[in-house]
N, C-alpha and C. Protein backbone atom coordinates (compact mmCIF):
# COMPACT_ATOMS: atom_id res chain seq x y z
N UNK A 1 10.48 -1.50 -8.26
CA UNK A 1 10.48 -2.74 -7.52
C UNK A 1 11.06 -3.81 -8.42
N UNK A 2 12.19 -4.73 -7.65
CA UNK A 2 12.62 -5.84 -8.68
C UNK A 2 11.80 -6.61 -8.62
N UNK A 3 11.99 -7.50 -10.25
CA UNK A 3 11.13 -8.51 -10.50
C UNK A 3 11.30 -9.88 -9.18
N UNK A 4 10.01 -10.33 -8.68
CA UNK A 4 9.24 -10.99 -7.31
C UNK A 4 9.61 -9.81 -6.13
N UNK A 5 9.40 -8.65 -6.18
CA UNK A 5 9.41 -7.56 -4.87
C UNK A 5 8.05 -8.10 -4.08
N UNK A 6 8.24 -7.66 -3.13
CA UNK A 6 6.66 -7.56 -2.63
C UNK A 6 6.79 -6.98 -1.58
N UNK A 7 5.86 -6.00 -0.87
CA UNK A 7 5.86 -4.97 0.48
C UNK A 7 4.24 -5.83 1.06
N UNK A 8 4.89 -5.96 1.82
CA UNK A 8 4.18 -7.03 2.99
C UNK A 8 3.32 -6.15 3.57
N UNK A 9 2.14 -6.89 4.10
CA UNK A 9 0.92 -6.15 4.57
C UNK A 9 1.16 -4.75 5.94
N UNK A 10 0.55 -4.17 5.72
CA UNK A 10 1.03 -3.03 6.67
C UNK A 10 -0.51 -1.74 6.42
N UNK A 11 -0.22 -0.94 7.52
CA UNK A 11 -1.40 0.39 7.75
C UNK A 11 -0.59 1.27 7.67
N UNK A 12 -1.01 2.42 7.72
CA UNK A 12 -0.78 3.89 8.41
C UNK A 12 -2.06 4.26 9.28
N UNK A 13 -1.67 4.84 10.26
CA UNK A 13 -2.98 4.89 11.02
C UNK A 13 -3.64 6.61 11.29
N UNK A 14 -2.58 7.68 10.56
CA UNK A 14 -3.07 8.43 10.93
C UNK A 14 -3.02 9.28 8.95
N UNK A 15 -2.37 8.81 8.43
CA UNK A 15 -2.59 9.06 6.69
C UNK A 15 -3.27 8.77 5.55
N UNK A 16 -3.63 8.72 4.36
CA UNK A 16 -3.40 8.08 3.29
C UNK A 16 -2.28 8.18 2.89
N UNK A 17 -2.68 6.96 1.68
CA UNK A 17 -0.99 6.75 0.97
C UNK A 17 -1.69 6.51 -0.76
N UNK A 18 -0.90 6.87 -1.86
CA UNK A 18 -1.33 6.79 -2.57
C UNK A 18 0.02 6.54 -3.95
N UNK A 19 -0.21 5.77 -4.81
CA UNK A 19 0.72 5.54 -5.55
C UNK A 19 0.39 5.60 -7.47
N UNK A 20 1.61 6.17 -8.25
CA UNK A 20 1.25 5.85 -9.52
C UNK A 20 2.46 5.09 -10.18
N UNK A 21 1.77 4.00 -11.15
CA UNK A 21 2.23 3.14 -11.93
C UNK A 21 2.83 4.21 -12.63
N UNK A 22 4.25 3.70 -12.75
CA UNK A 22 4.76 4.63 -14.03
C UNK A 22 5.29 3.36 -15.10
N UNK A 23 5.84 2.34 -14.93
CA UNK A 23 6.09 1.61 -15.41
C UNK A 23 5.78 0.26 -15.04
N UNK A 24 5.31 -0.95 -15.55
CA UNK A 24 5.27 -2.79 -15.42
C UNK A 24 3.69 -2.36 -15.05
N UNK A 25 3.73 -3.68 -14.01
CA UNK A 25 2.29 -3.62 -13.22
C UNK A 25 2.54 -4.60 -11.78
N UNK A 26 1.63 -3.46 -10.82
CA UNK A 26 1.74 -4.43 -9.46
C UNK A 26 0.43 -4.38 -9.32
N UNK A 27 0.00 -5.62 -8.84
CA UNK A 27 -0.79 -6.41 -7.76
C UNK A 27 -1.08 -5.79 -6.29
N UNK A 28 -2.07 -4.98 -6.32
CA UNK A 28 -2.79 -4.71 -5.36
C UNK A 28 -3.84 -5.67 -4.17
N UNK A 29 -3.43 -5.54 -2.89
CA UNK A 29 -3.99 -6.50 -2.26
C UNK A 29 -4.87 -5.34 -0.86
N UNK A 30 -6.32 -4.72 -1.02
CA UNK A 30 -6.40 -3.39 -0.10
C UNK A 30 -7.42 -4.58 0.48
N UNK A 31 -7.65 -3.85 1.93
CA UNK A 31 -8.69 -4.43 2.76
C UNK A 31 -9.66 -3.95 2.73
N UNK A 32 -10.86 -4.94 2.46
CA UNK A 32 -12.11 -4.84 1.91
C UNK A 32 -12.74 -4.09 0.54
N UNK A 33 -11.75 -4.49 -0.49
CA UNK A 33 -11.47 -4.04 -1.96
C UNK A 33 -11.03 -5.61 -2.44
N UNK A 34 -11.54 -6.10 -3.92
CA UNK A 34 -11.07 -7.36 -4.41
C UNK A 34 -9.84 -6.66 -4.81
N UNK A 35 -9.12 -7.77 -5.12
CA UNK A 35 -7.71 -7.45 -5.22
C UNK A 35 -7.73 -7.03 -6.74
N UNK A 36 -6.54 -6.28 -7.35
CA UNK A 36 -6.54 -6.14 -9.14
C UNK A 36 -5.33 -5.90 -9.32
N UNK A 37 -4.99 -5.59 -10.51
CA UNK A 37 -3.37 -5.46 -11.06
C UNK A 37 -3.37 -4.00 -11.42
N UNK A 38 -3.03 -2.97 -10.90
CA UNK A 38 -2.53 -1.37 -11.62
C UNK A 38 -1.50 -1.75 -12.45
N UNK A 39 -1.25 -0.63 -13.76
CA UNK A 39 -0.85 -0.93 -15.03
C UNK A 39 -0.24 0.23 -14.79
N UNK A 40 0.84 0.49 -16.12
CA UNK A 40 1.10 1.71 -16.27
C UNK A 40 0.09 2.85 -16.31
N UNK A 41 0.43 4.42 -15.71
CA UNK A 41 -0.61 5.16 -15.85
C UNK A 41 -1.78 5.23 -14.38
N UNK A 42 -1.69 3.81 -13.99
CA UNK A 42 -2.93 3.88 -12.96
C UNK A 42 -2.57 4.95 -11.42
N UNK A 43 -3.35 5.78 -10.89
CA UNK A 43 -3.21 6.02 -9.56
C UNK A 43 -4.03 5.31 -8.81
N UNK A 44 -3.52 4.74 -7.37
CA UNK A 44 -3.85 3.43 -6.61
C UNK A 44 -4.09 4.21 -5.03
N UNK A 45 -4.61 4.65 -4.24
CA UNK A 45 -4.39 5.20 -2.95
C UNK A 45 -5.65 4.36 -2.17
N UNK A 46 -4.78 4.22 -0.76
CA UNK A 46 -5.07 3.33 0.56
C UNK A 46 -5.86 4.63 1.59
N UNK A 47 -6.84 4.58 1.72
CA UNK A 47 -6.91 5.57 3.18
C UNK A 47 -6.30 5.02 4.35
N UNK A 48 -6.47 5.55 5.16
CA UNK A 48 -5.70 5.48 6.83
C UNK A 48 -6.59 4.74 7.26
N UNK A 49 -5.47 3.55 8.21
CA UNK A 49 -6.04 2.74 8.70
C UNK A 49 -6.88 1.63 7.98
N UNK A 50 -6.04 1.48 6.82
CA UNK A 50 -6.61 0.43 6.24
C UNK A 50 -5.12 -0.63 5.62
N UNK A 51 -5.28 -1.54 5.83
CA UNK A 51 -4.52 -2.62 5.55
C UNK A 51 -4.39 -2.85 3.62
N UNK A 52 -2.87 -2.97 3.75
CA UNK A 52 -2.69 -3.54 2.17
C UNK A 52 -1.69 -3.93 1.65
N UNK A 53 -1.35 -4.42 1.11
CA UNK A 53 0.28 -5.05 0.44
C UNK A 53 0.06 -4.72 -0.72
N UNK A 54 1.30 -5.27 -1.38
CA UNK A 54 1.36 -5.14 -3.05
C UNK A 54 2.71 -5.58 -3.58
N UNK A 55 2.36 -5.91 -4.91
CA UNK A 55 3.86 -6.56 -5.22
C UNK A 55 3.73 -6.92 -6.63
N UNK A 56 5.11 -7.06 -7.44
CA UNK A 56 5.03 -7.55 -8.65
C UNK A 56 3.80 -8.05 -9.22
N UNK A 57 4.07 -8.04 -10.82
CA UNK A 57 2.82 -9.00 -11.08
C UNK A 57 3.37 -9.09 -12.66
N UNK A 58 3.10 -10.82 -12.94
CA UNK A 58 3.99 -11.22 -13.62
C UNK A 58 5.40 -11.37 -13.94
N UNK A 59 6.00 -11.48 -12.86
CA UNK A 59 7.19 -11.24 -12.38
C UNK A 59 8.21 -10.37 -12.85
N UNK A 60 8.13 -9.26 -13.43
CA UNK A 60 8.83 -8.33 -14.24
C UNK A 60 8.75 -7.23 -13.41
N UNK A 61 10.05 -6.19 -13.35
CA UNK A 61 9.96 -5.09 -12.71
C UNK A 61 9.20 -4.29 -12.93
N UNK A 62 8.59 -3.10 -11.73
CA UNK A 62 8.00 -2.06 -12.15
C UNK A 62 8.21 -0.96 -11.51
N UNK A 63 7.78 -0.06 -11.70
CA UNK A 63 7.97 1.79 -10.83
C UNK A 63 7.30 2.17 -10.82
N UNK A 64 7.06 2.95 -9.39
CA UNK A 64 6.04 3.60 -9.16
C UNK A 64 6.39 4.55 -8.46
N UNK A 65 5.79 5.83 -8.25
CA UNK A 65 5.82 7.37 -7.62
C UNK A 65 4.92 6.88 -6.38
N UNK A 66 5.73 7.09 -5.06
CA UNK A 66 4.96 6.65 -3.77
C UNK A 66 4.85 8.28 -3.27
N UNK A 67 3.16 8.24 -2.60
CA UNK A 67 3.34 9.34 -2.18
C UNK A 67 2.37 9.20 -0.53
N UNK A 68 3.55 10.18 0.65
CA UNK A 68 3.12 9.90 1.64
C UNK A 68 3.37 11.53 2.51
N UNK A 69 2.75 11.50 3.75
CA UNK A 69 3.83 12.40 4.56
C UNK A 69 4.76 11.90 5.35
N UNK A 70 6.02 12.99 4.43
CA UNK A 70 7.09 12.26 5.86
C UNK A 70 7.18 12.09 7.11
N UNK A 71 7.88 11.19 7.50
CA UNK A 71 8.19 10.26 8.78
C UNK A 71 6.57 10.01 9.38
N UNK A 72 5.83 9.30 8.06
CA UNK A 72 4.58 8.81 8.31
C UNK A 72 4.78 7.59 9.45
N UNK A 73 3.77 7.12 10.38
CA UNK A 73 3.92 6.16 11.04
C UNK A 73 3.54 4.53 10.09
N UNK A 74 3.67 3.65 10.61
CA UNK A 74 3.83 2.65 9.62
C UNK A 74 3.56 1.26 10.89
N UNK A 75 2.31 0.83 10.77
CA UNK A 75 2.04 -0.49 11.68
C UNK A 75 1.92 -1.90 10.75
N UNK A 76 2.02 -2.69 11.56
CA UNK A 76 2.11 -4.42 11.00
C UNK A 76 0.68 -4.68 11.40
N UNK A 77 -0.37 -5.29 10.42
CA UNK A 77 -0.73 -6.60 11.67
C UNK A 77 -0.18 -7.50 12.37
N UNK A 78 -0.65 -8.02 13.39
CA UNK A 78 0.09 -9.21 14.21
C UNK A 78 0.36 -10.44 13.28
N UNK A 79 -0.09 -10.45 12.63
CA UNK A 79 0.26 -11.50 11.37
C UNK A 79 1.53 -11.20 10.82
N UNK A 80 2.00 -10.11 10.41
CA UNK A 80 2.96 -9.85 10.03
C UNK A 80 4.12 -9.26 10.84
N UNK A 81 5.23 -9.96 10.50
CA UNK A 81 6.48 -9.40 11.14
C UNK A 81 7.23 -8.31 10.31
N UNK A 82 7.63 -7.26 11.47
CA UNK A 82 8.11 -5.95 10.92
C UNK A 82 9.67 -6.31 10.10
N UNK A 83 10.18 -5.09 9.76
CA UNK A 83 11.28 -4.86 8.88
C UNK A 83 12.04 -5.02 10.27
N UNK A 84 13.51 -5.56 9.99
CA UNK A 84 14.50 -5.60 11.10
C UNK A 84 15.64 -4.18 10.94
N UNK A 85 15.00 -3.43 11.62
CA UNK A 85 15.47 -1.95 11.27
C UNK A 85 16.64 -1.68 12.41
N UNK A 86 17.78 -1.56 12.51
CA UNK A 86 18.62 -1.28 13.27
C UNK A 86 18.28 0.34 14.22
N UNK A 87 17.81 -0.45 15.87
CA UNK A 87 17.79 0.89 16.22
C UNK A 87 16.16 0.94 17.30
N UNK A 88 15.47 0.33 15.88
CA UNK A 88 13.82 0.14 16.15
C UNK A 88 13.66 -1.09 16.98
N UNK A 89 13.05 -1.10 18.37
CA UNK A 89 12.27 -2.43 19.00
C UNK A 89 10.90 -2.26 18.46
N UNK A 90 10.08 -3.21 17.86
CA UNK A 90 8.99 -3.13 17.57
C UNK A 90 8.37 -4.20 18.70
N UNK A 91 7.40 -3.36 19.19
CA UNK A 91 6.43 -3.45 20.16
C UNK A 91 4.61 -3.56 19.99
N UNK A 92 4.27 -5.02 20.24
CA UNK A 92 2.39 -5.46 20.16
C UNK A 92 1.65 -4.34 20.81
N UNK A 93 0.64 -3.91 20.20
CA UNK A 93 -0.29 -2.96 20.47
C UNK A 93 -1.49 -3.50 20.14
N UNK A 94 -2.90 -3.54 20.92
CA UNK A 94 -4.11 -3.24 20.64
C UNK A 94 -4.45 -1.68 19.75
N UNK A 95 -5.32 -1.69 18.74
CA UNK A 95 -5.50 -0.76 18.62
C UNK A 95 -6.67 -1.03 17.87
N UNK A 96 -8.04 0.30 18.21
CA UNK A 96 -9.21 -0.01 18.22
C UNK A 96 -9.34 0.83 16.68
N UNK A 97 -8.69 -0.23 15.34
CA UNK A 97 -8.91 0.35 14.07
C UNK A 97 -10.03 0.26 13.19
N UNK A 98 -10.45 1.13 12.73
CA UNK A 98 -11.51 0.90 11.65
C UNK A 98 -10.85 1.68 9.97
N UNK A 99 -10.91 0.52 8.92
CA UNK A 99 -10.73 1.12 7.20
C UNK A 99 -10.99 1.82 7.39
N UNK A 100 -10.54 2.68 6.61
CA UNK A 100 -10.58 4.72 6.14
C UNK A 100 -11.75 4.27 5.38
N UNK A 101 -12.95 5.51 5.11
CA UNK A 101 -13.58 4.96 4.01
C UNK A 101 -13.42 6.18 2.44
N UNK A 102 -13.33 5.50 1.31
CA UNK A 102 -13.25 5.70 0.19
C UNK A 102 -14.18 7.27 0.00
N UNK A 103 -13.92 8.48 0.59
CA UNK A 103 -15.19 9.37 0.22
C UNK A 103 -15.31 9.97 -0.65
N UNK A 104 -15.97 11.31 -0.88
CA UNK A 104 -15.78 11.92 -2.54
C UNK A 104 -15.60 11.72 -3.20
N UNK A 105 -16.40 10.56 -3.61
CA UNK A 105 -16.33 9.82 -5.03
C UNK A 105 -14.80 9.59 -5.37
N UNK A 106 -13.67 9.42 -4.30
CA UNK A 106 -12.55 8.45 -4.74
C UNK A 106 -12.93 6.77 -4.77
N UNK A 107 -12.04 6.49 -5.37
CA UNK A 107 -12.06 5.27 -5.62
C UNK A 107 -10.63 4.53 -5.28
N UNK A 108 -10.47 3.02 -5.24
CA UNK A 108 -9.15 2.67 -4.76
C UNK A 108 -8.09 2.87 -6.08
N UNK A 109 -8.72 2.80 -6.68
CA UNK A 109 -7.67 2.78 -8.62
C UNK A 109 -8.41 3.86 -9.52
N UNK A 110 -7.38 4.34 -10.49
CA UNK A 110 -8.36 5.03 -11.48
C UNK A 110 -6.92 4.85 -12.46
N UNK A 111 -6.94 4.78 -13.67
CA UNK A 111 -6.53 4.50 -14.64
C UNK A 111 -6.75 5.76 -16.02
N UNK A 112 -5.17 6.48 -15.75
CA UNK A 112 -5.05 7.99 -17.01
C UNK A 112 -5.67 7.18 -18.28
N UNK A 113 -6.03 8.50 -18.88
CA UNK A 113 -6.66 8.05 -19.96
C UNK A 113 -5.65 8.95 -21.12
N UNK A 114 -4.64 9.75 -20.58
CA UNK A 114 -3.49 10.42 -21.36
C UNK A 114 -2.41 9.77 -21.44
């Protein structure tokens, strides 16, 4: 991600998603989690159906290994406006969501110790 990136709030509603710092540090923003900064090293994962953004931090680039299943689905809140994707009409939906919850002793971050 270039230095000031940021991926705007968004769900998956039927996945998790989960990511590792390989290089800088981004700013994690998950719903109903205080927000924190992953570092190099850290793995960061969202359950389904839970809201989150993320983006630079300290304005310097960083990289990260995103991991999902392909042609995962991908929703906005109504707060947020989608990507202008050539092709895609994005269309308002009700949808009766509840946060994934955190089980088996995962956690939203964990930080290598190698």
């Amino acid at each position: 991600m270039a230095a000031g990136g940021k991926v705007s709030r968004r769900f998956h509603p039927d996945t998790r998603e989960w990511w590792v710092v390989m290089d800088g540090q981004i700013r994690f923003e998950i719903e109903n989690q205080e927000a924190f900064v992953a570092t190099k090293g850290s793995m960061v994962q969202v359950p389904m159906q839970t809201i989150y953004g993320h983006g630079d931090h300290r304005r310097t680039a960083s990289l990260r290994f995103e991991v999902n299943i392909a042609k995962t689905k991908t929703l906005y809140p109504k707060d947020v406006e989608p990507p202008k994707t050539p092709g895609i009409n994005w269309i308002p939906v009700k949808l009766g969501r509840k946060p994934g919850p955190y089980d088996h002793g995962n956690k939203p971050t964990s930080i290598s110790t190698s």
